[in-house]
Protein backbone atom coordinates (compact mmCIF):
# COMPACT_ATOMS: atom_id res chain seq x y z
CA UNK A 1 25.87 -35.31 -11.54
CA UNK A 2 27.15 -35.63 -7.91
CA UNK A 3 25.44 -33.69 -5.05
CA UNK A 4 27.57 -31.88 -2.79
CA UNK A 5 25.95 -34.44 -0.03
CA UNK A 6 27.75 -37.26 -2.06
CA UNK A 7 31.06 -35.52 -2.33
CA UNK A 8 30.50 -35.14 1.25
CA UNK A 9 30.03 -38.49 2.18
CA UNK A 10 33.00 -39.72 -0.68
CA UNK A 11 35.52 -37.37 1.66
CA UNK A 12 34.41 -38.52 4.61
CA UNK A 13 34.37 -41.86 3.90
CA UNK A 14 37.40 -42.60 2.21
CA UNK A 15 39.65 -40.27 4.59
CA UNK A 16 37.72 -42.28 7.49
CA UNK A 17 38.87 -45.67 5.63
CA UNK A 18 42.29 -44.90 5.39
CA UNK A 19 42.66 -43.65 9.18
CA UNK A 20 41.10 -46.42 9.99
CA UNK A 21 43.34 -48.77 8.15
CA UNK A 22 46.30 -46.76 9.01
CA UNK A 23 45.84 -46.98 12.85
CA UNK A 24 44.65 -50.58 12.17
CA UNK A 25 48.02 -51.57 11.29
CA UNK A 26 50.50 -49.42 12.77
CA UNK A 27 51.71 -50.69 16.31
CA UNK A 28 51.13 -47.31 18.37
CA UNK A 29 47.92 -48.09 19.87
CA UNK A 30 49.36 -47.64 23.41
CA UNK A 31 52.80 -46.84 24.69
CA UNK A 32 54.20 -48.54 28.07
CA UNK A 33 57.76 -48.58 29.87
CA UNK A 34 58.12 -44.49 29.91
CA UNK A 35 57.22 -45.07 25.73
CA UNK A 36 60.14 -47.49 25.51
CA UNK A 37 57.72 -49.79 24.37
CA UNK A 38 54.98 -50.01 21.70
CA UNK A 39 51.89 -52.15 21.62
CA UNK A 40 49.72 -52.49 18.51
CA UNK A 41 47.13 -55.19 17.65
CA UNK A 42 49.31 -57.58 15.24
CA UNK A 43 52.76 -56.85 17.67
CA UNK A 44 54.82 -55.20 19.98
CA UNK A 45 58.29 -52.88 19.65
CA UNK A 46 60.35 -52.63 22.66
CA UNK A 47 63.59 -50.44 22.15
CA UNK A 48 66.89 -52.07 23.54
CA UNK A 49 70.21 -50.40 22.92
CA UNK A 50 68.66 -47.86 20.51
CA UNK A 51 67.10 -49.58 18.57
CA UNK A 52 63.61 -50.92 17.56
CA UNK A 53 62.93 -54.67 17.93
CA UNK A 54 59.25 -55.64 16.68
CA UNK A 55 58.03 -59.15 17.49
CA UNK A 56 54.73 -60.34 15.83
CA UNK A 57 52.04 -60.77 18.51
CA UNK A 58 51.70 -59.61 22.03
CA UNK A 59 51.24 -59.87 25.58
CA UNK A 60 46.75 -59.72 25.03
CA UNK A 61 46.75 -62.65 22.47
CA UNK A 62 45.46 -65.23 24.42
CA UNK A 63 42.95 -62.59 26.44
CA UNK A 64 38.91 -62.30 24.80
CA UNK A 65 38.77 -58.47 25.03
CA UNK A 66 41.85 -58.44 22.90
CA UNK A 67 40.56 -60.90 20.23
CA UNK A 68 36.94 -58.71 20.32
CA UNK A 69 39.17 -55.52 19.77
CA UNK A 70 40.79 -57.30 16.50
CA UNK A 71 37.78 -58.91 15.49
CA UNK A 72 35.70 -55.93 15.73
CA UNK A 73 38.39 -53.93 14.14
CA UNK A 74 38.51 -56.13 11.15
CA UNK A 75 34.90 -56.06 10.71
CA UNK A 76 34.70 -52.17 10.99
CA UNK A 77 37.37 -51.79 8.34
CA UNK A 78 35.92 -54.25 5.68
CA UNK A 79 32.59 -53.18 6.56
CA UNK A 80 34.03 -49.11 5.57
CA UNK A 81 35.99 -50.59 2.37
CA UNK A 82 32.55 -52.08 1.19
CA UNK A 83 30.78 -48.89 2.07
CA UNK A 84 33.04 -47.20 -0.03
CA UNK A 85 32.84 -49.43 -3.00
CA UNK A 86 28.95 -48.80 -2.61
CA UNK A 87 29.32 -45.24 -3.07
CA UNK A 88 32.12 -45.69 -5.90
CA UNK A 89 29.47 -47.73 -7.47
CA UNK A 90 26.52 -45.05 -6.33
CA UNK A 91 28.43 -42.29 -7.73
CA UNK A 92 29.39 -43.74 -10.77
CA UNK A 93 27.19 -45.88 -12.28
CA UNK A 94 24.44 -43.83 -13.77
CA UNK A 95 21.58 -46.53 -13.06
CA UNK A 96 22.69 -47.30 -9.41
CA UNK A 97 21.16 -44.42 -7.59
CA UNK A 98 17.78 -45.71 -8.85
CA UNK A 99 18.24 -48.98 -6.61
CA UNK A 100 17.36 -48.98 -3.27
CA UNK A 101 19.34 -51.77 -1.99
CA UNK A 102 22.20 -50.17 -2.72
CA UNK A 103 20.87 -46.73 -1.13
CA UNK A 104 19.88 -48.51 2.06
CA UNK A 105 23.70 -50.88 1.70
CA UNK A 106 25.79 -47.91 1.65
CA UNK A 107 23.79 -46.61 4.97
CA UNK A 108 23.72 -49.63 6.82
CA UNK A 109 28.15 -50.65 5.92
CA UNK A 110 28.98 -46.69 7.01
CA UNK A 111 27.28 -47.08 10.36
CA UNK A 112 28.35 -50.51 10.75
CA UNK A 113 31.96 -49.79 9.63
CA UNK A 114 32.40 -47.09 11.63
CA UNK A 115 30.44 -48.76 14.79
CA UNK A 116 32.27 -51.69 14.61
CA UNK A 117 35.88 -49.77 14.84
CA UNK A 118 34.19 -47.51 17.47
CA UNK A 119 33.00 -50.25 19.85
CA UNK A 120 37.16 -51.58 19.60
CA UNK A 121 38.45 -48.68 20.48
CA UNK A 122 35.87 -48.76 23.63
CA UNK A 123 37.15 -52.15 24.72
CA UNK A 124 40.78 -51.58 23.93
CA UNK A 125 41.08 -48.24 25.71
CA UNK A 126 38.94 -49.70 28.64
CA UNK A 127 40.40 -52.93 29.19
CA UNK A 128 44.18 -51.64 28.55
CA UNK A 129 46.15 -52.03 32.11
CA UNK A 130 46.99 -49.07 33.78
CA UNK A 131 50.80 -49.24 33.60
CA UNK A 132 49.58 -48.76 29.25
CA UNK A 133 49.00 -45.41 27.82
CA UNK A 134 46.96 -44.82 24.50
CA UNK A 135 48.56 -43.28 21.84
CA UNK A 136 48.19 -41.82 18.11
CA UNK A 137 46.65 -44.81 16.53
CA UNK A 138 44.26 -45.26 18.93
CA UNK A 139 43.42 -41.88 18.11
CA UNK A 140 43.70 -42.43 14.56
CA UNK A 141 41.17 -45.08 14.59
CA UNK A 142 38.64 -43.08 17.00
CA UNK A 143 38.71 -40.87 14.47
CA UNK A 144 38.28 -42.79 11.05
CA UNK A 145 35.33 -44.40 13.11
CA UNK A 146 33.68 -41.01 13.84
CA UNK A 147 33.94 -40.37 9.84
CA UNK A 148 32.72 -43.38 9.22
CA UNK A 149 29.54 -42.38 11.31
CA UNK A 150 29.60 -39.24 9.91
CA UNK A 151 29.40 -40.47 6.28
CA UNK A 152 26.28 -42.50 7.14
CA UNK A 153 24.54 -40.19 8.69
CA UNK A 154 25.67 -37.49 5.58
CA UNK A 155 24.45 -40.55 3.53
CA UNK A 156 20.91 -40.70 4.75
CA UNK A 157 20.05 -37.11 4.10
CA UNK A 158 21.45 -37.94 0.51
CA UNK A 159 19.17 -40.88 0.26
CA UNK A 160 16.49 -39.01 1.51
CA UNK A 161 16.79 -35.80 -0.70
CA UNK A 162 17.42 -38.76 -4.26
């Protein structure tokens, strides 16, 4: 049987994955020319004559904050998908939740997971020019990152009280 401490840490940890990925992939991360224009991590939209033209890549490429923000990003999500996987495997498989190394591996991928995509948002949001403003998957991602935290730390006490 589940504890209400690993339902817990299932919800937060799989809504915290996919807000993560979501805002991962989606090229709203900041907004510039008076929201004319989008900027994501993988490319940028510009809107000319009404519509939407995407092009794969973007102004940052080249600059090392940028690359830390996608590398860090990348390592934050895969480090939440194996989290989750952890606790799929926690929840499920009757004998897992008598091995440690899995306790202490689902503790250790939430924080980093959700660490990781924390720290990116830090360098993204502080590095971003001025004439940039942040928008809704920035957000998103701040806030799959915070779950991500949160199921680690909800994780522990379960841990703790198995």
């Amino acid at each position: 049987m589940v504890s209400c401490l690993g339902k817990m840490t299932f919800v937060a940890l799989s809504v915290g994955t996919i807000l993560g990925s979501v805002g991962f992939g989606t090229p709203n991360w900041a907004l510039f020319d008076a929201g004319k224009g989008k900027l994501g991590l993988w490319q940028t939209c510009e809107e000319a004559l009404g519509k939407l033209d995407c092009d794969a890549g973007t102004l940052f490429d080249d600059e090392d904050w940028f690359k830390g923000t996608k590398g860090l990003s990348i390592l934050g999500i895969l480090g939440l998908l194996i989290s989750l996987v952890t606790l799929l495997v926690y929840m499920c498989v009757p004998l897992a939740n008598t091995y440690d190394v899995i306790k202490c591996g689902l503790v250790t991928l939430a924080f980093i997971g959700g660490g990781f995509l924390l720290v990116s948002t830090i360098i993204f949001g502080s590095k971003l020019p001025e004439a940039y403003e942040l928008s809704w998957s920035y957000g998103v991602v701040v806030v799959g990152s915070f779950l991500g935290l949160l199921a680690g730390l909800i994780s522990c006490f379960e841990v703790r009280s198995s």
